[in-house]
Each structure stands twice: as C-alpha cells, then as structure tokens.
C-alpha atoms as a PDB file:
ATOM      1  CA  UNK A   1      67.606  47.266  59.905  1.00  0.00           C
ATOM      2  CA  UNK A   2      70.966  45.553  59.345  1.00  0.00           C
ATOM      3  CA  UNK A   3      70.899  42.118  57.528  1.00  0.00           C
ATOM      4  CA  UNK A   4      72.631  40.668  61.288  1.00  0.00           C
ATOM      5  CA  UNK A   5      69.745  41.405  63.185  1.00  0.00           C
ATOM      6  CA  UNK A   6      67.344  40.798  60.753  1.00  0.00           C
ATOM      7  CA  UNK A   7      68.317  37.342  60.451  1.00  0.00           C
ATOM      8  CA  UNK A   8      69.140  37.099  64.498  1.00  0.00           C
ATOM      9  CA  UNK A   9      65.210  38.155  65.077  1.00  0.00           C
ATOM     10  CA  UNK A  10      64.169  35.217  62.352  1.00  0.00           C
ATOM     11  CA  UNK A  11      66.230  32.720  64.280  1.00  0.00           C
ATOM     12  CA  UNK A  12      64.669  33.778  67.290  1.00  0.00           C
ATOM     13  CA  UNK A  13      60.929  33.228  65.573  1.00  0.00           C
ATOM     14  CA  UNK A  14      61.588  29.932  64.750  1.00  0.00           C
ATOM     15  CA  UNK A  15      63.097  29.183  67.836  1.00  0.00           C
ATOM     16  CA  UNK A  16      60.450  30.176  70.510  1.00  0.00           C
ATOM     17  CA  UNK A  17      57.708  27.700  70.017  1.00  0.00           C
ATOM     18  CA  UNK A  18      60.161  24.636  70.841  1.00  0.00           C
ATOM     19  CA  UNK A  19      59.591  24.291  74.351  1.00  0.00           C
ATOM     20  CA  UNK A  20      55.622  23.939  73.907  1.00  0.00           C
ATOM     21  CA  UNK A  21      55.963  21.892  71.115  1.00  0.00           C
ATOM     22  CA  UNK A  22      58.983  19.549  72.115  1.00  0.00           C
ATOM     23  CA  UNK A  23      56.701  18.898  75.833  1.00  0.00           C
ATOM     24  CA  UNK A  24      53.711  18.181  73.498  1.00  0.00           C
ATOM     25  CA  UNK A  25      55.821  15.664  71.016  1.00  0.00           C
ATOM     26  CA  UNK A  26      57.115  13.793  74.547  1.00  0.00           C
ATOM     27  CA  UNK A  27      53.548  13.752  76.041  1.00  0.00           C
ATOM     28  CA  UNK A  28      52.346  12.108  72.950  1.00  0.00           C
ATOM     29  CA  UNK A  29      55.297   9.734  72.655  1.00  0.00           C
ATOM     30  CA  UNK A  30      55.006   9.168  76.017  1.00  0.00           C
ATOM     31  CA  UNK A  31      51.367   8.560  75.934  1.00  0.00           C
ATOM     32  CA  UNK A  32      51.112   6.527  73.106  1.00  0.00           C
ATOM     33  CA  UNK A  33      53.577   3.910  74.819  1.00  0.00           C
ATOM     34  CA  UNK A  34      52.538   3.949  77.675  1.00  0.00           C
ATOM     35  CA  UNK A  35      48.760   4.165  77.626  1.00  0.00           C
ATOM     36  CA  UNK A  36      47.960   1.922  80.346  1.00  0.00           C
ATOM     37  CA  UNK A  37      50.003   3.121  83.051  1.00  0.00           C
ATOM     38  CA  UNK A  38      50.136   7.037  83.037  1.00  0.00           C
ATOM     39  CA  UNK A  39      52.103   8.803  85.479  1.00  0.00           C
ATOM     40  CA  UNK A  40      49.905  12.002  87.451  1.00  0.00           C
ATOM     41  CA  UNK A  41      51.308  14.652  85.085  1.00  0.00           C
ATOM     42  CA  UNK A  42      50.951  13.000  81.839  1.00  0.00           C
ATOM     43  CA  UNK A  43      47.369  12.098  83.063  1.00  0.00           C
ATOM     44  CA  UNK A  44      46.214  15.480  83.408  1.00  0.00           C
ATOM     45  CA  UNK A  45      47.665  16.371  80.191  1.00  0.00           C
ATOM     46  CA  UNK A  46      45.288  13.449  78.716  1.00  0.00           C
ATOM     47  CA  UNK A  47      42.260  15.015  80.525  1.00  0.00           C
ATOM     48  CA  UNK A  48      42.651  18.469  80.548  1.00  0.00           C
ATOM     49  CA  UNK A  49      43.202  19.643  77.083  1.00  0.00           C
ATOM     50  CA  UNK A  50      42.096  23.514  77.157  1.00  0.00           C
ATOM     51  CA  UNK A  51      44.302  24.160  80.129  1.00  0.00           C
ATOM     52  CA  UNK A  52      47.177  22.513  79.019  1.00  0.00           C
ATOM     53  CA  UNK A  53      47.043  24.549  75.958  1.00  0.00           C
ATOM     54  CA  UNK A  54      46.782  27.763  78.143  1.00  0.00           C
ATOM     55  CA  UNK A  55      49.809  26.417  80.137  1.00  0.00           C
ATOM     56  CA  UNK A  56      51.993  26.626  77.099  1.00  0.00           C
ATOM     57  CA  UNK A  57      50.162  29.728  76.486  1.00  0.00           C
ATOM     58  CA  UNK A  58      51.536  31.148  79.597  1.00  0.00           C
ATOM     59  CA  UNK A  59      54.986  29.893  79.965  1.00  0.00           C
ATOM     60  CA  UNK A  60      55.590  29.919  76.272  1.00  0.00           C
ATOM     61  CA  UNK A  61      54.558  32.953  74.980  1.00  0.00           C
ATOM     62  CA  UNK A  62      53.042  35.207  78.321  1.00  0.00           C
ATOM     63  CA  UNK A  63      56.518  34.149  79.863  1.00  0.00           C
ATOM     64  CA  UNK A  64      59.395  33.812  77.497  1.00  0.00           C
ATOM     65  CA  UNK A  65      57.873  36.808  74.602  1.00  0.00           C
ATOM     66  CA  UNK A  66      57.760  38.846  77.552  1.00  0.00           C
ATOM     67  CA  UNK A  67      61.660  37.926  78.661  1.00  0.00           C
ATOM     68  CA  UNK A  68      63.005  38.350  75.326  1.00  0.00           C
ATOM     69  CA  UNK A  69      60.565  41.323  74.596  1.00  0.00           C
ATOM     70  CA  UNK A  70      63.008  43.278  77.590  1.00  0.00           C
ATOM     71  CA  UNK A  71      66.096  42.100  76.178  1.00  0.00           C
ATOM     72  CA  UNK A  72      65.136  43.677  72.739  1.00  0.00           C
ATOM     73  CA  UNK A  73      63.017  46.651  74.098  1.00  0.00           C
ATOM     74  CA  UNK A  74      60.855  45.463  71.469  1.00  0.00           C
ATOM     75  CA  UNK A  75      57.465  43.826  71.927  1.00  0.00           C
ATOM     76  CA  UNK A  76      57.329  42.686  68.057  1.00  0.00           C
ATOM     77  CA  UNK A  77      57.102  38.981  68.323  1.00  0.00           C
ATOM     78  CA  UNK A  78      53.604  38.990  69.574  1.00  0.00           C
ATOM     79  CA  UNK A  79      52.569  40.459  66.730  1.00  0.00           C
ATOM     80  CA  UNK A  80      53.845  38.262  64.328  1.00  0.00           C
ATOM     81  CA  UNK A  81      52.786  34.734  66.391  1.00  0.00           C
ATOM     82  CA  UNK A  82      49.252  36.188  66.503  1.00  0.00           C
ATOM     83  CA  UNK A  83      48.964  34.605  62.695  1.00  0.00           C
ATOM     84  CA  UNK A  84      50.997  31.552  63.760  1.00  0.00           C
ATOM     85  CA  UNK A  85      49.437  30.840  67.450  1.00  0.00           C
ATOM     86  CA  UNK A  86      45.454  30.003  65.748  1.00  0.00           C
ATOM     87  CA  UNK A  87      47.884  27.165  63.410  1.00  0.00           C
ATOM     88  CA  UNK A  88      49.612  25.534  66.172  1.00  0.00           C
ATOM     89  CA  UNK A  89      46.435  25.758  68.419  1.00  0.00           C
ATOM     90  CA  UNK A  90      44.250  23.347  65.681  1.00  0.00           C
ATOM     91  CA  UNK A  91      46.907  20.966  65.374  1.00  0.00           C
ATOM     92  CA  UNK A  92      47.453  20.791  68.695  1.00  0.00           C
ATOM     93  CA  UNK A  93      43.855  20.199  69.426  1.00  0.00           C
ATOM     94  CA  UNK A  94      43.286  17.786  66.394  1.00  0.00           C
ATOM     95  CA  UNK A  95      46.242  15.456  67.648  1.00  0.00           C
ATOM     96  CA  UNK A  96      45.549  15.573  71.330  1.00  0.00           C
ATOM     97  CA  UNK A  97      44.552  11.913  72.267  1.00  0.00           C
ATOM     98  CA  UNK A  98      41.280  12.997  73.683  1.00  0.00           C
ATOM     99  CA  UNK A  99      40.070  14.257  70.633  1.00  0.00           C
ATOM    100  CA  UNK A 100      37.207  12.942  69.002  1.00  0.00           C
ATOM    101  CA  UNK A 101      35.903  14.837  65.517  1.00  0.00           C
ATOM    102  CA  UNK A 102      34.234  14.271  61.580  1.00  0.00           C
ATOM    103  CA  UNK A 103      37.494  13.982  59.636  1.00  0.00           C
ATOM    104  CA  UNK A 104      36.069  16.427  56.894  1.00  0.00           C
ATOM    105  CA  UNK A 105      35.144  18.774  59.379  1.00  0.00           C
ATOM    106  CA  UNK A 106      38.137  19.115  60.599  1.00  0.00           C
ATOM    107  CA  UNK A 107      40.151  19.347  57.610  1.00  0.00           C
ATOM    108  CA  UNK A 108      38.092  22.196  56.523  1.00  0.00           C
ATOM    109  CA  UNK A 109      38.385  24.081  59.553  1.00  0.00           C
ATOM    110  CA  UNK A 110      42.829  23.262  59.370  1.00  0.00           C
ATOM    111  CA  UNK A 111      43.062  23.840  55.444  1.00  0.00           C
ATOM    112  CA  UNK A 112      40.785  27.636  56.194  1.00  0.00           C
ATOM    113  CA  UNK A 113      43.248  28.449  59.098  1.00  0.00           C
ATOM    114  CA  UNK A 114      46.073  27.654  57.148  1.00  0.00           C
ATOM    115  CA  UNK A 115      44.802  30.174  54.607  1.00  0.00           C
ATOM    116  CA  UNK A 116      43.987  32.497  56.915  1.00  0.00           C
ATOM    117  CA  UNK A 117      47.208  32.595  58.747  1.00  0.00           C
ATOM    118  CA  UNK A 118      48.895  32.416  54.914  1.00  0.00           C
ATOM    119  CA  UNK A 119      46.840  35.496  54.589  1.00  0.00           C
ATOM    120  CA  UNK A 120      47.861  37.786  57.464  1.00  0.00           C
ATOM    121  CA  UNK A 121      51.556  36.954  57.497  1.00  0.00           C
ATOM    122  CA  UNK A 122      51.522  37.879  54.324  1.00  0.00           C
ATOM    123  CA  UNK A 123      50.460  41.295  54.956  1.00  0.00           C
ATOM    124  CA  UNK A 124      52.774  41.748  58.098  1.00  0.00           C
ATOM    125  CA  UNK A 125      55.873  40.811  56.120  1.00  0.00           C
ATOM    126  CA  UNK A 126      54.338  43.326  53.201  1.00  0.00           C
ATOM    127  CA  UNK A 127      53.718  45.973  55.316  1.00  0.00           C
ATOM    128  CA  UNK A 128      57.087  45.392  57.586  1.00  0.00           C
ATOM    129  CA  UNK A 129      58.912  45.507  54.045  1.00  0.00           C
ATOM    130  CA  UNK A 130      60.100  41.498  54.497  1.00  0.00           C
ATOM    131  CA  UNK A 131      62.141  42.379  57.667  1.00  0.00           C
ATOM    132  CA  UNK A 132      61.532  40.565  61.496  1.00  0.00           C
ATOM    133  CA  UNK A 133      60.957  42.797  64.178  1.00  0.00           C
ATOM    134  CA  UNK A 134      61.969  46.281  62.268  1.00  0.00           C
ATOM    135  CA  UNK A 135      59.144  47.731  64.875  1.00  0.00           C
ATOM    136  CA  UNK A 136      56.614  46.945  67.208  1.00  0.00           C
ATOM    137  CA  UNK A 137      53.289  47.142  67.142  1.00  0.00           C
ATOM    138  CA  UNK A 138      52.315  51.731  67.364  1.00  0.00           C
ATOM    139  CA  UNK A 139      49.703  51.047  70.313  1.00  0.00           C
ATOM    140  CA  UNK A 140      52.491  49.409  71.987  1.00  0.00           C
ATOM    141  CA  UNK A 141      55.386  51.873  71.314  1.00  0.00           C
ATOM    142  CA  UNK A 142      52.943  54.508  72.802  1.00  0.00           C
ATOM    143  CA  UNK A 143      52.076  52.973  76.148  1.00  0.00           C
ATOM    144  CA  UNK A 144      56.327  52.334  76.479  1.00  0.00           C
ATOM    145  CA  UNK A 145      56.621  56.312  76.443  1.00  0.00           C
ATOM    146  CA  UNK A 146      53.167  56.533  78.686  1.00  0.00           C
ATOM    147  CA  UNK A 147      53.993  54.043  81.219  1.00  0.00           C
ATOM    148  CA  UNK A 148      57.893  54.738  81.351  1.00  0.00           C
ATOM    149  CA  UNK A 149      59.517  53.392  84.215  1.00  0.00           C
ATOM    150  CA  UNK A 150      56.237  51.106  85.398  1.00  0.00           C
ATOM    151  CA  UNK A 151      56.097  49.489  81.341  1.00  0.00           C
ATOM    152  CA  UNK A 152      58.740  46.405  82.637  1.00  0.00           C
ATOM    153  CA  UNK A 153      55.497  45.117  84.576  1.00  0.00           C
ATOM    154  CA  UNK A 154      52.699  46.513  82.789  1.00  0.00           C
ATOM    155  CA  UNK A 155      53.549  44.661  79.385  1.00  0.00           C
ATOM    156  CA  UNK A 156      53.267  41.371  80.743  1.00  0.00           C
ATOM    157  CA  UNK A 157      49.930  42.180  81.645  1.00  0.00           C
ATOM    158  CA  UNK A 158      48.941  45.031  78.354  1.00  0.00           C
ATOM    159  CA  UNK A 159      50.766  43.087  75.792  1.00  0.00           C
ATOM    160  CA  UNK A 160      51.034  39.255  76.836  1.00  0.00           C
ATOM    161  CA  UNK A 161      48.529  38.225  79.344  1.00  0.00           C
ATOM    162  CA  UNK A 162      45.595  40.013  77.761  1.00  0.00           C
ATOM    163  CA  UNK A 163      46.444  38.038  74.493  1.00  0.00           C
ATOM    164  CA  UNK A 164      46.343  35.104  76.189  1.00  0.00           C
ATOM    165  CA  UNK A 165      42.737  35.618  76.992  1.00  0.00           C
ATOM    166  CA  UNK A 166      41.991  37.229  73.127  1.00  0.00           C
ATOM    167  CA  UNK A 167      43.469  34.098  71.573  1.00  0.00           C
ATOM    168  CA  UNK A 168      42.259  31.551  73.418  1.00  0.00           C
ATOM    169  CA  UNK A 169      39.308  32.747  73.788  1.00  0.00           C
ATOM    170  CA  UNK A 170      38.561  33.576  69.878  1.00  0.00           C
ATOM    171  CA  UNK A 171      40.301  30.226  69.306  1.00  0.00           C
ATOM    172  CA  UNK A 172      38.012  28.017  70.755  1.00  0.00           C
ATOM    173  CA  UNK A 173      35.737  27.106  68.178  1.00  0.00           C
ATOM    174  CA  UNK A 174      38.859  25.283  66.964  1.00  0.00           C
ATOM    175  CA  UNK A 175      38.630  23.040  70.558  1.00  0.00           C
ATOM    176  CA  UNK A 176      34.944  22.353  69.732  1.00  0.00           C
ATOM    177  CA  UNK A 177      35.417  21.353  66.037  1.00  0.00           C
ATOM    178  CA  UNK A 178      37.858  18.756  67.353  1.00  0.00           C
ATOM    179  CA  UNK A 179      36.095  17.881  70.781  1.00  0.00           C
ATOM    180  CA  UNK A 180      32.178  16.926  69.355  1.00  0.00           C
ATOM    181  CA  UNK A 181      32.071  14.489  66.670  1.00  0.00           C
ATOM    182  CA  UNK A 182      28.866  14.505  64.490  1.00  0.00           C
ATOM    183  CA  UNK A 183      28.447  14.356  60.718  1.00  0.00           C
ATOM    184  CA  UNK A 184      28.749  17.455  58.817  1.00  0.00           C
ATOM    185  CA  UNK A 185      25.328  19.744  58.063  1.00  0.00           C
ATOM    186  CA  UNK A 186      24.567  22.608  55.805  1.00  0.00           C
ATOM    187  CA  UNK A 187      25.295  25.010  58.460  1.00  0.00           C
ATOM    188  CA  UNK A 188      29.105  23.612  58.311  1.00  0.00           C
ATOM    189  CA  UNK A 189      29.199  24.710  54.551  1.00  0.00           C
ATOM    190  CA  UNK A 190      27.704  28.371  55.783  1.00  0.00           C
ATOM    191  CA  UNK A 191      30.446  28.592  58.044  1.00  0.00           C
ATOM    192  CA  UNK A 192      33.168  27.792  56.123  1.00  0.00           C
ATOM    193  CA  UNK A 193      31.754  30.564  52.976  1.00  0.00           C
ATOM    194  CA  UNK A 194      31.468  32.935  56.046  1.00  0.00           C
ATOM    195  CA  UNK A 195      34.942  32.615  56.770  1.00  0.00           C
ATOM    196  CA  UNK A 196      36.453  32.225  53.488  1.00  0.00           C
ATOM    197  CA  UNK A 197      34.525  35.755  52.598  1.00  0.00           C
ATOM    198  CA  UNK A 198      36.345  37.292  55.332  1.00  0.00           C
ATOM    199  CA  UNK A 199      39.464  35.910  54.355  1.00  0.00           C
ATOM    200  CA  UNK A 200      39.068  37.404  50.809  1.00  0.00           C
ATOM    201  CA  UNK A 201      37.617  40.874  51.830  1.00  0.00           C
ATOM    202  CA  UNK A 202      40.414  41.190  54.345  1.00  0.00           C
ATOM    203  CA  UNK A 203      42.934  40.341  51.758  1.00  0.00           C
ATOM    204  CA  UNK A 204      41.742  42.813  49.053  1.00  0.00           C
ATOM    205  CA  UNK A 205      41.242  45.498  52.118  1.00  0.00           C
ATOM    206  CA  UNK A 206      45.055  45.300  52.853  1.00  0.00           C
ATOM    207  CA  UNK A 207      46.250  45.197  49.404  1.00  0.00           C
ATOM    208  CA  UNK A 208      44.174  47.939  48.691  1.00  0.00           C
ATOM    209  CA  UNK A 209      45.721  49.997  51.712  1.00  0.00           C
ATOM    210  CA  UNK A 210      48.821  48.894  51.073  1.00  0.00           C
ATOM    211  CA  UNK A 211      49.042  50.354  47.427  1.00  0.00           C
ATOM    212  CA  UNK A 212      47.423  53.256  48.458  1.00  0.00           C
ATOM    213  CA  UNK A 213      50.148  53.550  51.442  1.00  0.00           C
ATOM    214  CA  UNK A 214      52.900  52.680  48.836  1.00  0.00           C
ATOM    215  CA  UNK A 215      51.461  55.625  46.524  1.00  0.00           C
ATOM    216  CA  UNK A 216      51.957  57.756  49.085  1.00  0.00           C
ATOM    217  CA  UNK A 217      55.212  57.334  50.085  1.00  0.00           C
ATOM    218  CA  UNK A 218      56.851  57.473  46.439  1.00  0.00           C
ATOM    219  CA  UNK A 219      54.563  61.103  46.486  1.00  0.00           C
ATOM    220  CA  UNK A 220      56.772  62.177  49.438  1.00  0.00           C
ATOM    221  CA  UNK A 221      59.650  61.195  48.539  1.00  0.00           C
ATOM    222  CA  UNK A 222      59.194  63.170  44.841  1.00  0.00           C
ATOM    223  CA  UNK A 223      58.158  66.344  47.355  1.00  0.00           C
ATOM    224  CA  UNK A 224      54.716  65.896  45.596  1.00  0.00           C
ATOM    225  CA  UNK A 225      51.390  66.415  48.002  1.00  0.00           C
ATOM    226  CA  UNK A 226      50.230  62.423  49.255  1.00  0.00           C
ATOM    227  CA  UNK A 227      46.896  61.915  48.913  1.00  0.00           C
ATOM    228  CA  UNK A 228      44.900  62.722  51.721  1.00  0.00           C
ATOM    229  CA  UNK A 229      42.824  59.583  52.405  1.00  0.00           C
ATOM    230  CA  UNK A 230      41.906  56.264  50.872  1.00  0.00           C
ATOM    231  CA  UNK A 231      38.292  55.884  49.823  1.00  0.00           C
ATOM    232  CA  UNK A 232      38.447  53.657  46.839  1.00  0.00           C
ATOM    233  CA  UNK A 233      37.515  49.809  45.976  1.00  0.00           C
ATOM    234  CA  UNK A 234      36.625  47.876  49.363  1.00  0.00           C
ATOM    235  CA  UNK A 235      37.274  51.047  51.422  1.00  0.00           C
ATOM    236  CA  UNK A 236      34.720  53.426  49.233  1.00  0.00           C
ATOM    237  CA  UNK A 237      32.144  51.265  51.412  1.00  0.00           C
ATOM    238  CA  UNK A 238      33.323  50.915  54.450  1.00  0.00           C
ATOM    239  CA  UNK A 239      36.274  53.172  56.439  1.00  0.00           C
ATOM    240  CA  UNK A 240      37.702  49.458  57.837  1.00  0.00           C
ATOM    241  CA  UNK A 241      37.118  46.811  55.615  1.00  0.00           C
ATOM    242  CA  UNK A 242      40.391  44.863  56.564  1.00  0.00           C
ATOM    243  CA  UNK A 243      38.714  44.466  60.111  1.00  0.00           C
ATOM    244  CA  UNK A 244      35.228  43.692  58.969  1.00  0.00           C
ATOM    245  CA  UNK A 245      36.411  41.176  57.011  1.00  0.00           C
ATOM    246  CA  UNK A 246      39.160  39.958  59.977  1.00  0.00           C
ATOM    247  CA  UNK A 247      35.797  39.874  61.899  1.00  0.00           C
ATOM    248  CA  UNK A 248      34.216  37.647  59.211  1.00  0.00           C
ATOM    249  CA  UNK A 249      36.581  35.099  59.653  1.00  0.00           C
ATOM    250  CA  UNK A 250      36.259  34.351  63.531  1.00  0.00           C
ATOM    251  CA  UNK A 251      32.198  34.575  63.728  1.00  0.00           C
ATOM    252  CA  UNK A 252      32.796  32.048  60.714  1.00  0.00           C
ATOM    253  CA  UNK A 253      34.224  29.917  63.579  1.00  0.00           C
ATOM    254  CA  UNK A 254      31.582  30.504  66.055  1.00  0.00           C
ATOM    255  CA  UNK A 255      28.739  29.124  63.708  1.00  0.00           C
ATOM    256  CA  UNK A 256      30.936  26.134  63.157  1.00  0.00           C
ATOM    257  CA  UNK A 257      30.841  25.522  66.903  1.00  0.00           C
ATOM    258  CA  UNK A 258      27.787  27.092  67.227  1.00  0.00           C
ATOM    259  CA  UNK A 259      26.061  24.463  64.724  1.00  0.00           C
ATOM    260  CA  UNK A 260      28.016  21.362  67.374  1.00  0.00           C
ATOM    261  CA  UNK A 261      26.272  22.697  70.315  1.00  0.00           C
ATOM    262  CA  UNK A 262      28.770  25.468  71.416  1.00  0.00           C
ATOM    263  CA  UNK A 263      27.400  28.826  70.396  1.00  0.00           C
ATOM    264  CA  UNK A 264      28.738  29.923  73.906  1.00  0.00           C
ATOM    265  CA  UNK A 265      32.085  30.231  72.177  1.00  0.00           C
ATOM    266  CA  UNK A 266      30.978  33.394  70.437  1.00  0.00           C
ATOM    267  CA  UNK A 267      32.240  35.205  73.802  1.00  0.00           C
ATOM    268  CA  UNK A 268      35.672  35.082  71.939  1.00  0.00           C
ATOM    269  CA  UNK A 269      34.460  36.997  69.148  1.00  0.00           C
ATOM    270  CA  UNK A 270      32.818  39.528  71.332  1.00  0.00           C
ATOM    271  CA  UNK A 271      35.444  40.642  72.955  1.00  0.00           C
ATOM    272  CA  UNK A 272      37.528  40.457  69.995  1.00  0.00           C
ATOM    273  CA  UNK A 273      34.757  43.001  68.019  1.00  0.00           C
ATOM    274  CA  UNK A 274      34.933  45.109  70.745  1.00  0.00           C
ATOM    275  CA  UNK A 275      38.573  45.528  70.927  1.00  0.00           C
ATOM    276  CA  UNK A 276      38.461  46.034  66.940  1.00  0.00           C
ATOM    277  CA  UNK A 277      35.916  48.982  68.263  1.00  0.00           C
ATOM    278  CA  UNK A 278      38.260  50.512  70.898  1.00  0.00           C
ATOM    279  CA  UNK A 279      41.414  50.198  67.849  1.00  0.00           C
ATOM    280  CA  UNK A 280      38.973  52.175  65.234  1.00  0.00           C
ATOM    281  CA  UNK A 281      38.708  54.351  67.804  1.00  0.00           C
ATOM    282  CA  UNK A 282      42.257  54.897  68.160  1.00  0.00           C
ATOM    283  CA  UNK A 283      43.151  54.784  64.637  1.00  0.00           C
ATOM    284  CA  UNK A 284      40.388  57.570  63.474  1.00  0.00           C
ATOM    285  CA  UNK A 285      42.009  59.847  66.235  1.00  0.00           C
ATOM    286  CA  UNK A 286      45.269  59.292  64.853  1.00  0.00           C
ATOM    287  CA  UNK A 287      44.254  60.264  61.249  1.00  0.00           C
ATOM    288  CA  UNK A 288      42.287  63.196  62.135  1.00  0.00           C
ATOM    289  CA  UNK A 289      45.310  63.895  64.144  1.00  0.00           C
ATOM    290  CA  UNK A 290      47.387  64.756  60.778  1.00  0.00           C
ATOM    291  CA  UNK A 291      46.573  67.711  59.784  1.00  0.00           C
ATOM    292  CA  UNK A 292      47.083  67.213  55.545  1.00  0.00           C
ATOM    293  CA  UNK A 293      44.469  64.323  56.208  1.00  0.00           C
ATOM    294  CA  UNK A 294      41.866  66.083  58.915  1.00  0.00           C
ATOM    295  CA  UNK A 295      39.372  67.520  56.558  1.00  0.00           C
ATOM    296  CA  UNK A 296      39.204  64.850  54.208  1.00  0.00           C
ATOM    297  CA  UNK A 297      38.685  62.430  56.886  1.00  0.00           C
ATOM    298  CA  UNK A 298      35.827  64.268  58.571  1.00  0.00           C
ATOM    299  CA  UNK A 299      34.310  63.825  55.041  1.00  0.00           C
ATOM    300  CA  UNK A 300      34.563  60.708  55.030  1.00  0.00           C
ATOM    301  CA  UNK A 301      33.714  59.566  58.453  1.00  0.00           C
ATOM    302  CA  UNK A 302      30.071  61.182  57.920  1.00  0.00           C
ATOM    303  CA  UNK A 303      29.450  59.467  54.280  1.00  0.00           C
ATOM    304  CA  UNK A 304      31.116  55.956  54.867  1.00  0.00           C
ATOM    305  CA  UNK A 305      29.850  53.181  56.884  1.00  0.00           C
ATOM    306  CA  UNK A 306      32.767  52.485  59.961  1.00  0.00           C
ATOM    307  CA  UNK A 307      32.762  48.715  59.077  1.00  0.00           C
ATOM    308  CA  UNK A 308      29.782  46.940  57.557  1.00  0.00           C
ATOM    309  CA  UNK A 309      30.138  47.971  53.762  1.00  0.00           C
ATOM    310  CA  UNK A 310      27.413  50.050  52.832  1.00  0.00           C
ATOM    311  CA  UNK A 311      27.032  52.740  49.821  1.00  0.00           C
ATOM    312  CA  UNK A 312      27.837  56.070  50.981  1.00  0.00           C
ATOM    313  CA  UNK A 313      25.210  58.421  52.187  1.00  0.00           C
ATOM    314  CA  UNK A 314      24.507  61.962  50.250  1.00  0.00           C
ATOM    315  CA  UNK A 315      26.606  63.720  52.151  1.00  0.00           C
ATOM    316  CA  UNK A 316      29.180  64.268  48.732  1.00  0.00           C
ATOM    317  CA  UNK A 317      26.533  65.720  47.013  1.00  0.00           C
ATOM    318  CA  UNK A 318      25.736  68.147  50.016  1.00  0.00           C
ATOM    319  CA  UNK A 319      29.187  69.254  50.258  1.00  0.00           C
ATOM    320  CA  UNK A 320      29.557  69.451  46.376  1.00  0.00           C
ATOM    321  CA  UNK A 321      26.511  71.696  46.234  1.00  0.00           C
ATOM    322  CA  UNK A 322      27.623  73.962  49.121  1.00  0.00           C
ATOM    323  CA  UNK A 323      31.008  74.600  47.447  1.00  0.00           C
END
C-alpha cells in the first residue's frame, strides 16, 4: 500500500467520529446552559440516552462507513472502530447528564475498556503490518464476490446494520454501570478479574498466532515447508483461545451489570458467542480447506478442546501407536 493512501485512510479514521461527537459536545454545552428551558430535541436527548446513542450509531457509522465503504470498495473501517466504538460508547454514557453511577465503579469499568481496546488495536495494526485499510475483513471480501451486483445493498445490512445490533447490544453493560448507582460488592471485583483474564489470554492467544503466522511466512519465503498448524502455548489447549478469551471479557461485563440488577444484558453476549460459533465454523473450513494443513488439522480438531482450554484427549497417543 503506498505511503499516500495509507496516510489518506488514517485521516479518514480520525475524521469519521466528528459528527457524533461534535452533536454530543453541543447537546452538552447546550444543556448545561440552558437546563431550565430545553428545547423538544435537546429534551429527548436528556431522556433517552440508549437511543440517542443508537442514532449516532446509525447515521454515524451504519450511514457514513457504509458511504465511504463504496467509494473505497473497501469495508475496512468497521473493523478497525469495532475496538474504538466500546471507548466512545462508556464515555459517552458516563458524561450523559442523566447518568447516575459509584465513581469507582465506573472508573474500573473505563480504565478495563481502555485496556481492552489498547489490546485489540494492537493486534489489528500487528497483524495489518501498521498500515490503515490495506484489506478488509476475509468474511467480507467473500460475500463481495458472492453477492456481486446485489453487495451495494446487502452490506449496509451484512456489514453495518448487523453491527449495530452486536455492539450495542454487547455494550450495554457499559449503560447499566453508568445508569444504577449503588456501592461496589465483591461480585464487582469478580467481574473485573473475569475480564482482565480475558484480556490477558486473548493477548497471549494473538501473540502466540501471530509469531507462529510470522514463522511461517519467513519459511515460504526461504522455499522451506511452513508448519502445518499451531498447537503450542495457549493454543495446545484450546483450537481458539484468542476468542475464548475475547469472550471472557464481555461476560466480564454482564456480571458487572448482572450484580446492579441487569443480568438481562447477557443477551449481548449471547449472540455475540454464537456468532464467535458460526466464525469457528468458518475458519476450521477454511484451514481444512488447505491442503499442506488438512491432516494435521483433523488431528487436532479431535484432541483439542474448540474453545474452553482443556488438556488434550489421548487421541496423540492413539495415532502414535497406530503409526
């Protein structure tokens, strides 16, 4: 990717958000001096938190990612904003003027979604080799050549709309932390080592894949045979610990909201597990697709737990004895 681009695609990151978060600045400015006397719109702003969020949601990034996502032929962005969205959510929600919350709380929450996001931009920018928007996102690139002519419409809907409902909805524990205000328990301190763990087991599981990818390529590149599959450290237990422990971190969230009176917020998380079950899915038929890779990975797939690390089963030892 040429340095021009590269650096028109980072202007374009940083740009984005401004509409949402230029409205929100007004609203509060507006709000703040005018208290007493609210016109209708910045009113229902005051009283309707969770759908004004979703409002930005839509215009901002359903709308305008979607817009510039045709202009590039690239649906990239939404990739990268899906560590940055969960940030600007909490603030958002923690300087709304409705908000009511324990301070420590909700620092806690802010400082572990700061890590978080630290975290998983991180590995995009390590994985995408530092560059913005050298690619989009595999499952994406493969509906464009399955939908063809129809993918204008369908994105909006595949790519944009659907992560409105993912985010939001795994997101709101983040509206309850800063929406019930009551002292801080035990079962605060549980969450927050919940989501920490999956934080750091997520972290090792990419750096972990990432070395092994890295491995790899320098193999090909020296005409040497790559290494078939990875099955060492974090990933000798478990064939996905990067999403087990990505999975960690937002039931973390639900037990925080959970222990305010919320545990109906785990619906979030649900549907965000299960759509971590449909991508292992896809990803295991891609690697058993390669055929340097196929037998190794049957191997594996019958000794080593999918995502819950577990030790693996006897399986080895069969197969060692047979041959």
């Amino acid at each position: 990717m040429g340095r021009s681009v590269n650096l028109k695609n980072a202007i374009v990151a940083f740009l984005v958000p401004l509409p949402s978060i230029l409205f929100y600045l007004y609203f509060l400015d507006h709000f703040h001096s005018n208290s007493s006397s609210l016109s209708s719109l910045w009113s229902w702003c005051f009283h309707h938190p969770l759908l004004l969020a979703n409002v930005f949601f839509f215009f901002n990034v359903n709308v305008l990612f979607w817009i510039i996502g045709h202009i590039q032929s690239s649906n990239w962005m939404i990739d990268l904003y899906w560590t940055v969205i969960p940030v600007l959510l909490i603030h958002y929600y923690a300087t709304h003027p409705s908000a009511q919350f324990d301070g420590l709380r909700s620092k806690i929450v802010i400082v572990l979604t700061w890590v978080w996001s630290i975290r998983l931009t991180h590995s995009y920018f390590r994985r995408e080799k530092w560059q913005w928007g050298a690619r989009e996102d595999w499952r994406f690139a493969d509906m464009r050549l399955q939908y063809g002519k129809h993918w204008w419409w369908i994105s909006f809907f595949s790519v944009y709309f659907s992560q409105q409902i993912f985010l939001i909805g795994i997101c709101l524990p983040l509206y309850v932390v800063h929406s019930v205000d009551k002292p801080m328990n035990i079962w605060d301190l549980v969450a927050a080592g919940v989501c920490l763990c999956g934080i750091v087991i997520a972290y090792f599981a990419d750096t972990q894949l990432h070395n092994f990818v890295t491995r790899n390529t320098k193999l090909k590149e020296l005409g040497k045979p790559m290494v078939p599959n990875l099955d060492r450290g974090l990933w000798q237990y478990s064939r996905h610990p990067n999403y087990f422990g990505e999975q960690l971190w937002w039931w973390g969230l639900v037990v925080f909201a959970w222990n305010l009176g919320h545990g109906w917020t785990f619906v979030g998380s649900l549907i965000n597990s299960m759509c971590f079950a449909y991508v292992t899915v896809l990803v295991e038929q891609r690697m058993l697709k390669q055929e340097y890779r196929a037998e190794a990975y049957r191997l594996y797939q019958k000794t080593t737990s999918v995502w819950i690390p577990w030790f693996r089963s006897s399986a080895i030892a069969v197969k060692d004895k047979d041959t």
